[in-house]
C-alpha atoms as a PDB file:
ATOM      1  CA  UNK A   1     -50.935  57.839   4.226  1.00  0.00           C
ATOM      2  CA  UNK A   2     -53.125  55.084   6.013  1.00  0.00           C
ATOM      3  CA  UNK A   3     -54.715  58.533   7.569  1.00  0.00           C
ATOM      4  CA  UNK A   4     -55.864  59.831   4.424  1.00  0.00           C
ATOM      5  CA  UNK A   5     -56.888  56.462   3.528  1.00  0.00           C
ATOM      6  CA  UNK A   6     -59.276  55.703   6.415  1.00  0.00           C
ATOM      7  CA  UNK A   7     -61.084  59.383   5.950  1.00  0.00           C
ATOM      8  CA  UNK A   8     -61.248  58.966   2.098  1.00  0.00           C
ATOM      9  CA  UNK A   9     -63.342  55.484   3.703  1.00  0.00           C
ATOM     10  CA  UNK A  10     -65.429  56.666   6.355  1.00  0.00           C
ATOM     11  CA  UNK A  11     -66.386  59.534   3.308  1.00  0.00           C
ATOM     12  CA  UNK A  12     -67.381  56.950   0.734  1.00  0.00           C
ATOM     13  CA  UNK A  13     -69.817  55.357   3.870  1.00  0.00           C
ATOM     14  CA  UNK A  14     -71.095  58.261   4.581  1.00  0.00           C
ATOM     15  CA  UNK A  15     -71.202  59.108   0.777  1.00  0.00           C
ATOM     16  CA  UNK A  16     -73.224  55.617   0.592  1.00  0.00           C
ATOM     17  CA  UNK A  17     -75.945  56.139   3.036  1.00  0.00           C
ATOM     18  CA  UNK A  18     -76.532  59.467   1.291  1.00  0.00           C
ATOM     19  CA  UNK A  19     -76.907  58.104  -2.190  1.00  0.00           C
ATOM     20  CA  UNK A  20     -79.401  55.364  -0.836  1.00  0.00           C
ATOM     21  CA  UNK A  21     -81.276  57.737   1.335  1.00  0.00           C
ATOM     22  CA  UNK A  22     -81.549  59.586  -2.379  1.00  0.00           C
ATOM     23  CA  UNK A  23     -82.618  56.602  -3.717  1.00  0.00           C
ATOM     24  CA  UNK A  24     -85.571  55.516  -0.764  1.00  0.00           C
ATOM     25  CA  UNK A  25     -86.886  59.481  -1.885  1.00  0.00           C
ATOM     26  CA  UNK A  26     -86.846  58.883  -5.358  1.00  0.00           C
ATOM     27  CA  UNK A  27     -88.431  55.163  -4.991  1.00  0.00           C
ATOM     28  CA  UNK A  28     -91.235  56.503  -2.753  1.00  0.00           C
ATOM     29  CA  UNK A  29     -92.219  59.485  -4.860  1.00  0.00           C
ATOM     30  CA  UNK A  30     -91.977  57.299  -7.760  1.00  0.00           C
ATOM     31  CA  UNK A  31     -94.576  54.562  -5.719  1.00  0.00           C
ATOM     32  CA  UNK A  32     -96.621  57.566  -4.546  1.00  0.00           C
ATOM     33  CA  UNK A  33     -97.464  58.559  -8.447  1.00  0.00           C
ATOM     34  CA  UNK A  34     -98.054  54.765  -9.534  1.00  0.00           C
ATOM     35  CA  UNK A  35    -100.436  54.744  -6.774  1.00  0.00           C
ATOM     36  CA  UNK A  36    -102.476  57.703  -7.948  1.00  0.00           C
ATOM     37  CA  UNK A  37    -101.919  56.353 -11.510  1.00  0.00           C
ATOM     38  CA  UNK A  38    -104.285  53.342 -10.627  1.00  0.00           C
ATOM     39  CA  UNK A  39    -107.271  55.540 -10.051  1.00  0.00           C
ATOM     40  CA  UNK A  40    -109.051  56.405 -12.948  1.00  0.00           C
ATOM     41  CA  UNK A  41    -109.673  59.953 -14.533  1.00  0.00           C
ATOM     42  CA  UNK A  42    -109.180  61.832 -11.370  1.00  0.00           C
ATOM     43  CA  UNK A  43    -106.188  59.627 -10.020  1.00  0.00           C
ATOM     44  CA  UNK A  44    -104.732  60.249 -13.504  1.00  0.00           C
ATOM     45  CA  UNK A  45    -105.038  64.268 -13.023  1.00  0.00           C
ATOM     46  CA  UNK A  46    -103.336  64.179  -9.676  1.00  0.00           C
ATOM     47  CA  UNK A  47    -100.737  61.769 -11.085  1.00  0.00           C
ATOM     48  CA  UNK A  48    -100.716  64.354 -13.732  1.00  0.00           C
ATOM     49  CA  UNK A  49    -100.047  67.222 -11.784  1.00  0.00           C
ATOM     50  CA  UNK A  50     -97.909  65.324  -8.642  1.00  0.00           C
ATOM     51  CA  UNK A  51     -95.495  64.161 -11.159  1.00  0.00           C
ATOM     52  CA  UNK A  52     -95.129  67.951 -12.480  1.00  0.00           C
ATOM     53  CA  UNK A  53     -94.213  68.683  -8.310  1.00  0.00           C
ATOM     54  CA  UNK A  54     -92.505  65.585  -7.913  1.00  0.00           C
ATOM     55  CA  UNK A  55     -90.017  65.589 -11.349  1.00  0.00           C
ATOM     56  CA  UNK A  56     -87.815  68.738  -9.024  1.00  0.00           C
ATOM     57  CA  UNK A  57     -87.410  66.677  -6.149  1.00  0.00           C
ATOM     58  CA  UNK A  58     -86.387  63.812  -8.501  1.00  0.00           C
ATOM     59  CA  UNK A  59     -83.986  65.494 -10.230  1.00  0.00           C
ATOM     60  CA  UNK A  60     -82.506  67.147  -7.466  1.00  0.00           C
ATOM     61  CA  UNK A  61     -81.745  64.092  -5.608  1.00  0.00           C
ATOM     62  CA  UNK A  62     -80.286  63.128  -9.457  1.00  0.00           C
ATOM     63  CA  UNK A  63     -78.261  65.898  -9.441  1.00  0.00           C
ATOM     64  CA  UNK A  64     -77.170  65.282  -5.527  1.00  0.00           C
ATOM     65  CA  UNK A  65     -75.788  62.058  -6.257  1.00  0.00           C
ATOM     66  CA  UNK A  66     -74.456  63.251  -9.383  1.00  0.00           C
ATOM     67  CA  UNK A  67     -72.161  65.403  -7.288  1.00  0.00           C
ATOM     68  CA  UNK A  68     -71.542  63.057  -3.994  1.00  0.00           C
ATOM     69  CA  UNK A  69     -70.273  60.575  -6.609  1.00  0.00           C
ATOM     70  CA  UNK A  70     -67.968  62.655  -8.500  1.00  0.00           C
ATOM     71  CA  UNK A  71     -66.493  64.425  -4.896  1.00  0.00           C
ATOM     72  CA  UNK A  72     -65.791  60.645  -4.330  1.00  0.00           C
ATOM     73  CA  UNK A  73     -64.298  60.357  -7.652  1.00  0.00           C
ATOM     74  CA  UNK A  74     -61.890  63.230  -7.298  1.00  0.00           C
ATOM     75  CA  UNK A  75     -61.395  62.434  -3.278  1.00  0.00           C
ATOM     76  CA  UNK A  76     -59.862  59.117  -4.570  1.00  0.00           C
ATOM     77  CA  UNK A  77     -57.808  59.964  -7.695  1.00  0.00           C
ATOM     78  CA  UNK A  78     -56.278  62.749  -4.840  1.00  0.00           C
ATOM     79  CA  UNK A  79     -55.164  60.002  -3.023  1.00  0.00           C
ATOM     80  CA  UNK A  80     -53.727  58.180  -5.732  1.00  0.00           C
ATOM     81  CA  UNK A  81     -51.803  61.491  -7.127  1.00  0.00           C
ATOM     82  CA  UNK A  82     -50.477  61.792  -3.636  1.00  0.00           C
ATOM     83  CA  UNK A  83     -49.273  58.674  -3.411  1.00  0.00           C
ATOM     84  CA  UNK A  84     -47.562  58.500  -6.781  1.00  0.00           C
ATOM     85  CA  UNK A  85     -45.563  61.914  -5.989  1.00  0.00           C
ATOM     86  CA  UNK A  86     -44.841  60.335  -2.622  1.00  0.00           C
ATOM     87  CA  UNK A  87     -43.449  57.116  -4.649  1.00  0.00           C
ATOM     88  CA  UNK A  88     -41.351  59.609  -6.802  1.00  0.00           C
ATOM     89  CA  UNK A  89     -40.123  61.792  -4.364  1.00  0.00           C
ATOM     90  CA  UNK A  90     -38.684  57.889  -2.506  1.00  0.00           C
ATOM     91  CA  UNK A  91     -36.963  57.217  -5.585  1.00  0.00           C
ATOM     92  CA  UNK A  92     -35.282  60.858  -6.186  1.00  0.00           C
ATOM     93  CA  UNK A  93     -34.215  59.425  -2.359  1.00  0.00           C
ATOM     94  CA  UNK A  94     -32.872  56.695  -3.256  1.00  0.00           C
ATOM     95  CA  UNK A  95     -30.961  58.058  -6.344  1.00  0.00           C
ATOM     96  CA  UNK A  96     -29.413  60.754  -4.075  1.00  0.00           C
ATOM     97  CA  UNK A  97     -28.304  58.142  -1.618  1.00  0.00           C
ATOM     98  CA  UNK A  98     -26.894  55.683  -4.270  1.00  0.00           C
ATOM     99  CA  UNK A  99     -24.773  58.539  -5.852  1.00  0.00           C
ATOM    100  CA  UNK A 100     -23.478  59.985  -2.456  1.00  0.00           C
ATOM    101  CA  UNK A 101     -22.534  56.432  -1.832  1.00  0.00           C
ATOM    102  CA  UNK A 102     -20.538  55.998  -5.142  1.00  0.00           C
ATOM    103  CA  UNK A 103     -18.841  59.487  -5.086  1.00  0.00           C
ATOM    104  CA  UNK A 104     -17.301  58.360  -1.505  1.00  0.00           C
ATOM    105  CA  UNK A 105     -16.421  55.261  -2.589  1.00  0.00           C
ATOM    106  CA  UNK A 106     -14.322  57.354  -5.580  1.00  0.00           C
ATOM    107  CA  UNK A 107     -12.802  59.566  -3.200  1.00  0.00           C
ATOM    108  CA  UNK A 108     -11.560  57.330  -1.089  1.00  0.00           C
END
């Protein structure tokens, strides 16, 4: 189990850097378009037209987070399934055990 753990962790780091390196994208394209936005009449046209070429690339890193996010999401509540059926299947165990141990005891 402490396997599955430690990959489920070193997936959420990686899963971290990925989602911030999203982030630094959207931040500079966002910066890049404020900066054009200060110049006037023709800054405003290319901010016009960059944000038209940047809003893809936005949403696309959106969208990749989106989905690194829910993979996380999913990666952990599969852990937490396992580990409940593994918790069942030790008390089914136990059960077993606890009624072989009586029947003897009746038998003999």
């Amino acid at each position: 189990m402490s396997g599955i753990v430690g990959k489920v962790a070193t997936v959420a780091k990686l899963a971290a850097w990925a989602v911030g390196e999203a982030l630094k994208t959207i931040s500079n394209l966002l910066c890049k378009l404020a900066l054009n936005a200060t110049v006037p009449v023709a800054g405003w046209i290319k901010a016009g037209a960059d944000i038209a070429l940047s809003l893809n690339e936005i949403l696309s890193c959106v969208r990749a987070i989106n989905l690194v996010l829910n993979l996380i999401y999913e990666a952990i509540a599969g852990v937490v399934q396992a580990k409940a059926k593994i918790v069942e299947v030790s008390y089914t165990v136990i059960n077993i055990g606890e009624a072989a141990v009586r029947g003897t005891g009746v038998r003999a």
